[in-house]
Protein backbone atom coordinates (compact mmCIF):
# COMPACT_ATOMS: atom_id res chain seq x y z
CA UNK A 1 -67.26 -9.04 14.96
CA UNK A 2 -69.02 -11.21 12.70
CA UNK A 3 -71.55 -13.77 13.89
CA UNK A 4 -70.57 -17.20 13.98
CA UNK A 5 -74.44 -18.10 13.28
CA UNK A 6 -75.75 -16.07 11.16
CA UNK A 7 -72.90 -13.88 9.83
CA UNK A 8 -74.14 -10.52 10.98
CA UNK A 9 -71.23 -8.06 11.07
CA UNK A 10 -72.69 -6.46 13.82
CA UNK A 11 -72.79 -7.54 17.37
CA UNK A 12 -73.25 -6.53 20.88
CA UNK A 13 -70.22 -7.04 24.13
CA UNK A 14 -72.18 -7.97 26.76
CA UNK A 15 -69.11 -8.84 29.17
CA UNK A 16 -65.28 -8.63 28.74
CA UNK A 17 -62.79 -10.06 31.60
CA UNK A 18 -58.85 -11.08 31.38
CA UNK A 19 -58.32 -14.39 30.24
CA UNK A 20 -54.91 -16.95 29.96
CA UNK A 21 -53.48 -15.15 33.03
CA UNK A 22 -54.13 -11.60 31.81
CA UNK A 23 -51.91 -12.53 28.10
CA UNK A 24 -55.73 -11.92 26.45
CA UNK A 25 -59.41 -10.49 26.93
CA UNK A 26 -62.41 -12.65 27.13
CA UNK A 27 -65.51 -10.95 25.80
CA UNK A 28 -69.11 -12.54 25.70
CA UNK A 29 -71.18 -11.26 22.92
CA UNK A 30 -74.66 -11.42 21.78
CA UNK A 31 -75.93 -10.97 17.95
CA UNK A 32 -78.78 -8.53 17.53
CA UNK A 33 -80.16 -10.05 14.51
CA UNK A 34 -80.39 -13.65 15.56
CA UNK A 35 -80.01 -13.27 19.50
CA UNK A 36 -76.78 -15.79 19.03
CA UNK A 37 -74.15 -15.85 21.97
CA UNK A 38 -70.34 -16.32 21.69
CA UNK A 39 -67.39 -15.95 23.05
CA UNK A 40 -63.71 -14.29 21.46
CA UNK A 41 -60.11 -13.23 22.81
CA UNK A 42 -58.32 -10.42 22.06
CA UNK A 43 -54.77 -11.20 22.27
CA UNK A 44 -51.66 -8.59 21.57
CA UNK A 45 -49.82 -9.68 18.12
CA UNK A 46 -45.89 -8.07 18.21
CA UNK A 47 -45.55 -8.91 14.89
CA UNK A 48 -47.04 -11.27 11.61
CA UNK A 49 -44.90 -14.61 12.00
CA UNK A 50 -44.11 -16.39 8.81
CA UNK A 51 -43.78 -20.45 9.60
CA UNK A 52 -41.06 -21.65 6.33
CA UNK A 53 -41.92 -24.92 5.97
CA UNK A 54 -39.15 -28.09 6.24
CA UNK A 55 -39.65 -27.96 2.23
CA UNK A 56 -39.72 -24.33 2.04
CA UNK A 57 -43.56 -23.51 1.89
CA UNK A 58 -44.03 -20.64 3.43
CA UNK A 59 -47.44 -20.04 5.22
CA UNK A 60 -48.76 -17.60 7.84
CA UNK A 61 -48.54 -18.83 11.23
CA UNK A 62 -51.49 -20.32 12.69
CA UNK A 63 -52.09 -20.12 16.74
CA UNK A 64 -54.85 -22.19 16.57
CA UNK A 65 -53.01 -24.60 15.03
CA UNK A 66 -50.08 -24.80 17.46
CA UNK A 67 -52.86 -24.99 20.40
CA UNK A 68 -54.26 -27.94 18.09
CA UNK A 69 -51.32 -29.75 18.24
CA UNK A 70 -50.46 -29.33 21.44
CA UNK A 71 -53.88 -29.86 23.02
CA UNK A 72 -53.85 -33.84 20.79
CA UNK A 73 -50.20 -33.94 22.34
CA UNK A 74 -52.10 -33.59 25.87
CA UNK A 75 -55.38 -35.33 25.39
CA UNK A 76 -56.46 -37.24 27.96
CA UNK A 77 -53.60 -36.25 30.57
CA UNK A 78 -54.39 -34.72 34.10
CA UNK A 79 -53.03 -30.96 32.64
CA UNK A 80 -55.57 -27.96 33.77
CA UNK A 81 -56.44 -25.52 30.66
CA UNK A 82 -55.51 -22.25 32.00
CA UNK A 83 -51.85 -24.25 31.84
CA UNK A 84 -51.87 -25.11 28.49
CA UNK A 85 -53.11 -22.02 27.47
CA UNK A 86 -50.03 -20.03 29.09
CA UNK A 87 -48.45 -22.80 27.80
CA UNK A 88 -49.62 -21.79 24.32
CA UNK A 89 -49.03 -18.01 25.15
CA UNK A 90 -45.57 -18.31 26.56
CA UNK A 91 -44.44 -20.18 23.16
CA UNK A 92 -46.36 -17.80 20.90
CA UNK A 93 -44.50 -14.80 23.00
CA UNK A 94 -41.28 -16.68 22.61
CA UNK A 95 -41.60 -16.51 18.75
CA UNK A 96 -42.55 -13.18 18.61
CA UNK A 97 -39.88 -11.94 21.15
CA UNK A 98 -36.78 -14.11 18.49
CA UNK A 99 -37.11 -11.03 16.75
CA UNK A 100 -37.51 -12.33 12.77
CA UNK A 101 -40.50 -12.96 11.14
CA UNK A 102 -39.36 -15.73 9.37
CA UNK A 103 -39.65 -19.01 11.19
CA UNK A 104 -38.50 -22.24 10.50
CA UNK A 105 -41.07 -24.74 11.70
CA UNK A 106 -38.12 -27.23 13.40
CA UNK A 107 -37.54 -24.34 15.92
CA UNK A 108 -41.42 -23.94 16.46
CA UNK A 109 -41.31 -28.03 17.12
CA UNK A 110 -38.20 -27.83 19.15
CA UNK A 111 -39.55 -24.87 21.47
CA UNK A 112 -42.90 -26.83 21.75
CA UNK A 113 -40.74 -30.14 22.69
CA UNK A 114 -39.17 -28.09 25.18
CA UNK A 115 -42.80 -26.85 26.92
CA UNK A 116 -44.01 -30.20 26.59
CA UNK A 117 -41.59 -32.05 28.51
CA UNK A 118 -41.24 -29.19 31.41
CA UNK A 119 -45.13 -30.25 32.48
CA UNK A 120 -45.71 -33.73 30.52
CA UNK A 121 -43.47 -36.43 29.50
CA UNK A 122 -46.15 -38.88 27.51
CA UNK A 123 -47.03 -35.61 25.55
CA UNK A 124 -43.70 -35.11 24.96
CA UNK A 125 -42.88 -37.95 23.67
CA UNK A 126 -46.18 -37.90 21.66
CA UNK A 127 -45.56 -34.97 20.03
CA UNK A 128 -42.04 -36.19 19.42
CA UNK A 129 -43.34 -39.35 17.53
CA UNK A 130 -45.11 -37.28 15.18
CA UNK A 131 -42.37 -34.14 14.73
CA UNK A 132 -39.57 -36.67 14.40
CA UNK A 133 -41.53 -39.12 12.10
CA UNK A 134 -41.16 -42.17 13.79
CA UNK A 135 -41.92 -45.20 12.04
CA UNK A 136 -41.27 -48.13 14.48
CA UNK A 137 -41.32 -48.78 17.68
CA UNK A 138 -37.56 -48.74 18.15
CA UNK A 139 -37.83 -45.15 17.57
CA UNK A 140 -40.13 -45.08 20.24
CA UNK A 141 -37.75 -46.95 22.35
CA UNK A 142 -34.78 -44.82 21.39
CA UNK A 143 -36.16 -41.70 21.93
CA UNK A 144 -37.66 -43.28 25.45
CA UNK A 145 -33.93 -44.19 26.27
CA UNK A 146 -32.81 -40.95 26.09
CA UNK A 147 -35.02 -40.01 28.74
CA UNK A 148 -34.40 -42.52 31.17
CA UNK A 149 -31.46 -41.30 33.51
CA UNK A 150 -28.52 -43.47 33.48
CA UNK A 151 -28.90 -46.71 35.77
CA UNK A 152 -27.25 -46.72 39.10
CA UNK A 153 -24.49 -48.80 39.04
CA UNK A 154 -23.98 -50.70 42.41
């Protein structure tokens, strides 16, 4: 593993433990040449996903940038990080486990919109604002609306 300081390809484990509920391995290393310490997880990987693009880019997918999005979808709301990391690894198993390669990125959004509102509704509907492009607030209310159970009617 290359060092993150001074690019050394060599360096040293010093500790390893399971991490996001036993879905990857923490390891603590140490560089020889520079005495720099840091941290990496080692996940399993079924299979390279492909993300196809709403304009038909393709591109690699990216867990770090799913986690990204997520973790701005959640910032600042009371949600532990061991949850949004199985969070992360239960959608990232999900794609791997639809059995193609080829993904289009409105089922990555909709499976993410799906997490999202099981453990956070204001995330939800932040993410939402940005995967469904809103551009006014009626959106916002709209989308808010169809949230809101039905009124009682007396």
């Amino acid at each position: 593993m290359r060092c993150p300081f001074c690019g050394n390809t060599d360096s040293q484990v010093k500790d390893s433990r399971p991490a996001e509920d036993h879905a990857a391995i923490r390891r603590r290393r140490s560089c020889p040449a520079c005495g720099g310490r840091f941290t990496t997880y080692e996940r399993v990987q079924l299979r390279d996903l492909t993300v196809i693009k709403k304009n038909g880019r393709r591109e690699d997918f990216d867990r770090d940038k799913l986690a990204r999005s997520i973790r701005i979808a959640l910032q600042k709301r009371p949600i532990e990080p061991e949850r949004v990391d199985q969070m992360i690894s239960g959608i990232v198993r999900r794609l791997e486990s639809l059995g193609e390669t080829d993904i289009p990125s409105e089922a990555i959004g909709q499976i993410v919109m799906e997490s999202l509102a099981r453990i956070d509704t204001v995330a939800y509907v932040r993410f939402a604002s940005v995967y469904k492009n809103f551009q006014e607030a009626d959106d916002f209310e709209d989308f808010v609306a169809e949230l809101r159970p039905p009124a009682a009617e007396d």
